[in-house]
C-alpha atoms as a PDB file:
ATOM      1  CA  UNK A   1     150.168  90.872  32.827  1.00  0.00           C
ATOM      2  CA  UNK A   2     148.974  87.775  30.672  1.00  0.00           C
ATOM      3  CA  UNK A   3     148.441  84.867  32.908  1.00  0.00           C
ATOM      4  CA  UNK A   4     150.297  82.349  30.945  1.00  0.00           C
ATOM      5  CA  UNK A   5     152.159  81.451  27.861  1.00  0.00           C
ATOM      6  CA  UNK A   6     154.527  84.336  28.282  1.00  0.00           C
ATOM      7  CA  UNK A   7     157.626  84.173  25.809  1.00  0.00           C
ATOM      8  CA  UNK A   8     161.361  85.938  25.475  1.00  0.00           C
ATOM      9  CA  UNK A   9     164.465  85.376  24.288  1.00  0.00           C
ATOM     10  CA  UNK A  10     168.114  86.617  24.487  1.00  0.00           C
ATOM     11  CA  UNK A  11     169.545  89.484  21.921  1.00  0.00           C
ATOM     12  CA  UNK A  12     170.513  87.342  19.254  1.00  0.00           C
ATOM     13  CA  UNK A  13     167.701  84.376  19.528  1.00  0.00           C
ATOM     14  CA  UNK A  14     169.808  81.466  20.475  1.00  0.00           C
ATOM     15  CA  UNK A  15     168.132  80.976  23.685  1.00  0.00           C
ATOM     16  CA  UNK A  16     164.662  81.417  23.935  1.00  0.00           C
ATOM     17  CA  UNK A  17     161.927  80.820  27.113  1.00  0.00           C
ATOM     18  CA  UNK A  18     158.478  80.213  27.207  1.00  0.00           C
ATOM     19  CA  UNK A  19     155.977  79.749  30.645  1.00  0.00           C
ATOM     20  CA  UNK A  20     153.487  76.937  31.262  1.00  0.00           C
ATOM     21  CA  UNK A  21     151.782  79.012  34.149  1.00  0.00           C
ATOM     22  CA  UNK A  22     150.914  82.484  35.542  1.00  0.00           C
ATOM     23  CA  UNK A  23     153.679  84.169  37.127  1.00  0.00           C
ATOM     24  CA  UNK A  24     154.087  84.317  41.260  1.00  0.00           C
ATOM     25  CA  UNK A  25     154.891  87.980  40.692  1.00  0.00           C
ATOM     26  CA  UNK A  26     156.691  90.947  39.825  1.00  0.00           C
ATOM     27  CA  UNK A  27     158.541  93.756  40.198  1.00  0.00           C
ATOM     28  CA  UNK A  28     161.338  96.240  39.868  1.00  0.00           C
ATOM     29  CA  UNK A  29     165.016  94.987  41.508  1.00  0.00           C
ATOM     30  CA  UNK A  30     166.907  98.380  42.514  1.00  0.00           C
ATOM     31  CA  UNK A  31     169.933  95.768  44.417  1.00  0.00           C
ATOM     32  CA  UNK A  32     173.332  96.266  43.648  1.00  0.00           C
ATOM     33  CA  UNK A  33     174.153  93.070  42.555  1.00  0.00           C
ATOM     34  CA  UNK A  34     171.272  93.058  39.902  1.00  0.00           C
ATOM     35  CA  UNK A  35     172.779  96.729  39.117  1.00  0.00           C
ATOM     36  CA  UNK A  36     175.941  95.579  38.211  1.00  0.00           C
ATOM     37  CA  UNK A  37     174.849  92.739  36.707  1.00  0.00           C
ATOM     38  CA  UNK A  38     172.417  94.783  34.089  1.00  0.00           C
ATOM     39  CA  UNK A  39     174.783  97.715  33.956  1.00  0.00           C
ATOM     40  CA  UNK A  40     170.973  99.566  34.485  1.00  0.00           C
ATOM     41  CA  UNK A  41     169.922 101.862  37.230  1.00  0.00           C
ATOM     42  CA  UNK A  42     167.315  98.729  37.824  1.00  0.00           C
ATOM     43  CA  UNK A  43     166.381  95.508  36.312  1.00  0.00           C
ATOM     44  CA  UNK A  44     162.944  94.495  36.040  1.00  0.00           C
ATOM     45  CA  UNK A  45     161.818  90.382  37.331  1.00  0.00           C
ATOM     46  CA  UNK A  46     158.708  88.152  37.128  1.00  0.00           C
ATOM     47  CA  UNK A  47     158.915  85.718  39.449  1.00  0.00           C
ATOM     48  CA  UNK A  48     157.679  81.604  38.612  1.00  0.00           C
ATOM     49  CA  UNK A  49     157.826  78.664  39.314  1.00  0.00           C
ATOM     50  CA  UNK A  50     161.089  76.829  37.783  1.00  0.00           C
ATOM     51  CA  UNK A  51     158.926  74.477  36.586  1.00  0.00           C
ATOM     52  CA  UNK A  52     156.783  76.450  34.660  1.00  0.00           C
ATOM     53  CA  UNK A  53     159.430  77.602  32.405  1.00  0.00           C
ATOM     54  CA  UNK A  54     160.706  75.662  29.298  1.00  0.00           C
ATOM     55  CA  UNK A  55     163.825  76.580  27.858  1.00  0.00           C
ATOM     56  CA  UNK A  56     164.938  75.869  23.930  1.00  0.00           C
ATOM     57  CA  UNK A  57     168.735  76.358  24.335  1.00  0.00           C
ATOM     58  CA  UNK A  58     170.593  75.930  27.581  1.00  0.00           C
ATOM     59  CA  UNK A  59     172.078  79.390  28.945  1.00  0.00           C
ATOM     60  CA  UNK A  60     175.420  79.627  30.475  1.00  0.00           C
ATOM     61  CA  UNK A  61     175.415  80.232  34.096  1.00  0.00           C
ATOM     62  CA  UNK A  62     177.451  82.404  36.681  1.00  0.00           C
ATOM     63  CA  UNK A  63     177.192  81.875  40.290  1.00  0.00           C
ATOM     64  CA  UNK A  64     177.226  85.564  41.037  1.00  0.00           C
ATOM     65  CA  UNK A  65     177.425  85.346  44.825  1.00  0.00           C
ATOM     66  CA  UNK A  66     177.284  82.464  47.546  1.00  0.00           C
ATOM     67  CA  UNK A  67     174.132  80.783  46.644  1.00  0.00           C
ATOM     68  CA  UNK A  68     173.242  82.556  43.342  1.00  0.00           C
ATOM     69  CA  UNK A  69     173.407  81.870  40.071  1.00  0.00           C
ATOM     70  CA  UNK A  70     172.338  84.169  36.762  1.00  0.00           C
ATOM     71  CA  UNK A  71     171.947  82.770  33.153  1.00  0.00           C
ATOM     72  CA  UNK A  72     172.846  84.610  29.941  1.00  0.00           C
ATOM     73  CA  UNK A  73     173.348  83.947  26.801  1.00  0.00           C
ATOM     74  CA  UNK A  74     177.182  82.586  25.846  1.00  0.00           C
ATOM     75  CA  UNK A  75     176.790  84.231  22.514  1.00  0.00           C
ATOM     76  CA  UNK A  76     175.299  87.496  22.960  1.00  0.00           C
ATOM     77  CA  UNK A  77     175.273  87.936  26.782  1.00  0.00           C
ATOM     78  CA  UNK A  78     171.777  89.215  27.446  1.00  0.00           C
ATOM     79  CA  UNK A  79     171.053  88.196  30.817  1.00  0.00           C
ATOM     80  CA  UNK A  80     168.109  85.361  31.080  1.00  0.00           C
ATOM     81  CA  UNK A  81     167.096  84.456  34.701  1.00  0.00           C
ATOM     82  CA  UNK A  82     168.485  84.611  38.151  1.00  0.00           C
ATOM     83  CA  UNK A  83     167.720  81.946  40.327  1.00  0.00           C
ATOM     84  CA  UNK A  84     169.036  82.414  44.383  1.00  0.00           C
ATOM     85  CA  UNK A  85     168.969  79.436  47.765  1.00  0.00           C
ATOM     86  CA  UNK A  86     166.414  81.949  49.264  1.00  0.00           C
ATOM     87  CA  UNK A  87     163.923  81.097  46.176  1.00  0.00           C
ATOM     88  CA  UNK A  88     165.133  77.898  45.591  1.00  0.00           C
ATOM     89  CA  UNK A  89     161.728  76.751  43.673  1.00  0.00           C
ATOM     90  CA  UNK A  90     161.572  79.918  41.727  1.00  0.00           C
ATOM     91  CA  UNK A  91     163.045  81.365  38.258  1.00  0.00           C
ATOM     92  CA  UNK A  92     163.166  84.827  37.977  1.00  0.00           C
ATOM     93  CA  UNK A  93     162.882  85.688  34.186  1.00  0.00           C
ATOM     94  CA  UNK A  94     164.527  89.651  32.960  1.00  0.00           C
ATOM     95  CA  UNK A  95     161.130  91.376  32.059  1.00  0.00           C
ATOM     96  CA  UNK A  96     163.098  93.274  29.110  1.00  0.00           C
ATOM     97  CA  UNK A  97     163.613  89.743  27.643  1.00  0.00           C
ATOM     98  CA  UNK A  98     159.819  89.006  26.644  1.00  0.00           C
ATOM     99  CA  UNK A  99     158.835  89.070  23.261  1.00  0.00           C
ATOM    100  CA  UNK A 100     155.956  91.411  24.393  1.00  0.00           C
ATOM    101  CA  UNK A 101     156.955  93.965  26.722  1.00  0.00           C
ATOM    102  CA  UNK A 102     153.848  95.580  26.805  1.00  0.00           C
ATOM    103  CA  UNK A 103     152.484  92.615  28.650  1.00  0.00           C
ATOM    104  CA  UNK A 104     154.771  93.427  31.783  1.00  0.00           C
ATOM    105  CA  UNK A 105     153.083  95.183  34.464  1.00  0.00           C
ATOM    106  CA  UNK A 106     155.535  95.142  37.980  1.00  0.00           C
ATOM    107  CA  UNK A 107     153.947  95.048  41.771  1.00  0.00           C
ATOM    108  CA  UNK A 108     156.600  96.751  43.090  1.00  0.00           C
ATOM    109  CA  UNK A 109     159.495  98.180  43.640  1.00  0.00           C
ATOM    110  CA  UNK A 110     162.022  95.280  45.888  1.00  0.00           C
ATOM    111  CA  UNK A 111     165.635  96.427  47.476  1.00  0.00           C
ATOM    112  CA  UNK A 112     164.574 100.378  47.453  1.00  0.00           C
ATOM    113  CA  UNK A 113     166.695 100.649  49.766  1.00  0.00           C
ATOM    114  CA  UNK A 114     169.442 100.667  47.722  1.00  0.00           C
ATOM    115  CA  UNK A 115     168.674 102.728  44.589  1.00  0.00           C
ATOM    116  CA  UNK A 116     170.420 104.834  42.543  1.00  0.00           C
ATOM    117  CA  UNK A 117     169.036 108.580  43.496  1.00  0.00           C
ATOM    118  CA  UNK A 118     168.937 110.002  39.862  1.00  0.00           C
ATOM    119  CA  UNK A 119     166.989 107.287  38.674  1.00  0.00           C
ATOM    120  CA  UNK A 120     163.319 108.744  40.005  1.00  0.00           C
ATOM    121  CA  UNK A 121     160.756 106.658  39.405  1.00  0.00           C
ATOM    122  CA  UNK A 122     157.292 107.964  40.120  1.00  0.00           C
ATOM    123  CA  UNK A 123     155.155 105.508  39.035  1.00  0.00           C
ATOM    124  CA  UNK A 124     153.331 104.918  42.840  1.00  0.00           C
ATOM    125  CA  UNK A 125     154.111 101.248  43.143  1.00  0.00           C
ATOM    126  CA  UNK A 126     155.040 100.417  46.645  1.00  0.00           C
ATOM    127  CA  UNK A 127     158.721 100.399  47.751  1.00  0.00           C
ATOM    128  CA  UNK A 128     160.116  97.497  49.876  1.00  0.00           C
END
């Protein structure tokens, strides 16, 4: 993954990010919550610092559960970030939100525990 300088933006372009730094890390989310929230099988995270990340336009938020909160866009909906108490210094940006997909690589694979079983992913990335 590129070490800095990353850049995405929602569905329609009114909100758009850009990072100042590497990201802390990434990976695959297979956890309910993100499930519904993506209607996807899994959504896909890199993890930085919440200072790192500049935002031109302010998404909407929704605290999603007790000490979580995920931003989209109020115009198109395309989910943004998801920010939680136990990461409180962190921003987790959507991977399928960067202008450059390509440039995503995950670590891993986080809440395996609850995946879907017909989504099989084979990729050898380890499971947590």
């Amino acid at each position: 993954m590129a070490e800095e300088g990353l850049r995405g933006r929602c569905l329609c372009g009114a909100i758009r990010w850009e990072t100042t730094a590497p990201p802390r890390w990434s990976a695959h989310c297979h956890c309910e919550s993100c499930r519904r929230a993506t209607s996807a099988p899994f959504t896909s995270f890199i993890g930085f610092a919440t200072e790192d990340v500049i935002w031109a336009g302010t998404p909407a938020a929704y605290a999603s559960s007790p000490g979580v909160t995920r931003g989209f866009c109020a115009i198109c909906g395309s989910p943004l970030y998801y920010k939680g108490e136990r990461w409180a210094d962190e921003t987790h940006l959507y991977a399928a939100t960067l202008d450059d997909p390509s440039l995503y690589q995950p670590d891993g694979h986080a809440y395996w525990a609850e995946h879907v079983p017909w989504a099989d992913i084979n990729d050898g990335l380890p499971r947590r």
